[in-house]
Protein backbone atom coordinates (compact mmCIF):
# COMPACT_ATOMS: atom_id res chain seq x y z
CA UNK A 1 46.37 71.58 -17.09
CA UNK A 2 44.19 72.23 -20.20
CA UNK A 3 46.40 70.18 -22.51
CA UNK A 4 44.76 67.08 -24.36
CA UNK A 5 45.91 64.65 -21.56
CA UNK A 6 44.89 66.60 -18.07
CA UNK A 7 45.01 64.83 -14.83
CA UNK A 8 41.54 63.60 -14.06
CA UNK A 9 41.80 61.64 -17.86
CA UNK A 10 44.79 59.90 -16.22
CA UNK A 11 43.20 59.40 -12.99
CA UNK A 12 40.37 57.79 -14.53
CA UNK A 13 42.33 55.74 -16.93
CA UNK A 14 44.86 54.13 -13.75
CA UNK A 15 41.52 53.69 -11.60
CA UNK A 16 40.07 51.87 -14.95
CA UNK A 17 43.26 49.81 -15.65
CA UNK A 18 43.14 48.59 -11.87
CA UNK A 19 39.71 47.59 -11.84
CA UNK A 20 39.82 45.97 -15.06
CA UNK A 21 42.74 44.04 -13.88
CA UNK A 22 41.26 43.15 -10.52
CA UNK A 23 38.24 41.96 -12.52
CA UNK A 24 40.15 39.81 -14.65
CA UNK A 25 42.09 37.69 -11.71
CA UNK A 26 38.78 37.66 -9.41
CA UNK A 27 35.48 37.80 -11.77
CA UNK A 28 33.19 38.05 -8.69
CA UNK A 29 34.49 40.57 -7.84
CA UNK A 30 34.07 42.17 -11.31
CA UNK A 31 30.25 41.83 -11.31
CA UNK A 32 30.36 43.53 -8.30
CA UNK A 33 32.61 46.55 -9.71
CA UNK A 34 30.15 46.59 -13.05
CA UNK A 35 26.95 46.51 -10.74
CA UNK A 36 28.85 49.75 -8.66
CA UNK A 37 29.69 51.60 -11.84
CA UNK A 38 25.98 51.21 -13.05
CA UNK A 39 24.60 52.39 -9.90
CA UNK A 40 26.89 55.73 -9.40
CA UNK A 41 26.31 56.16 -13.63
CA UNK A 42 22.39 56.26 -13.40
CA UNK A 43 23.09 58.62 -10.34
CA UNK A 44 25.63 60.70 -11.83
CA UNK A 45 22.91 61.11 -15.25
CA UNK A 46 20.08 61.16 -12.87
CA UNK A 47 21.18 64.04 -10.75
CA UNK A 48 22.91 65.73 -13.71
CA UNK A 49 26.16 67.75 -13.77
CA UNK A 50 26.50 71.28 -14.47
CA UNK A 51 23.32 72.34 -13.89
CA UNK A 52 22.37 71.92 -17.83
CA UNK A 53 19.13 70.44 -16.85
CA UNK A 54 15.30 72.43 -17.85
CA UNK A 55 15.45 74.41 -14.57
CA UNK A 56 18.95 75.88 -15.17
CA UNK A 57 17.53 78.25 -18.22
C-alpha cells in the first residue's frame, strides 16, 4: 500500500483515537499514557531509525 492513506497511518490513528478517548473518561490514566509516549519517543529519537545517524555514512 503506497497510496496517501497506508495501513500503519490508520493503525496509528485508531490506536491514537482509543487512547485519547480512554484519557478523556479516566485522566489518570492519561498522565500515565502521556508519561509512556514520552518515554518510548526519547527512545525511539535516541536510538534513531534507519540508520541515518553519523556512523551510517
Amino acid at each position: 500500500m503506497n497510496g496517501p492513506l497506508d495501513l500503519r497511518v490508520l493503525v496509528l490513528l485508531l490506536a491514537g483515537a482509543c487512547a485519547a478517548y480512554i484519557a478523556y473518561l479516566h485522566p489518570s490514566v492519561g498522565v500515565a499514557l502521556l508519561v509512556g509516549v514520552g518515554v518510548v519517543t526519547v527512545l525511539y529519537l535516541l536510538l534513531g531509525s534507519g540508520g541515518g545517524g553519523p556512523s551510517s555514512h
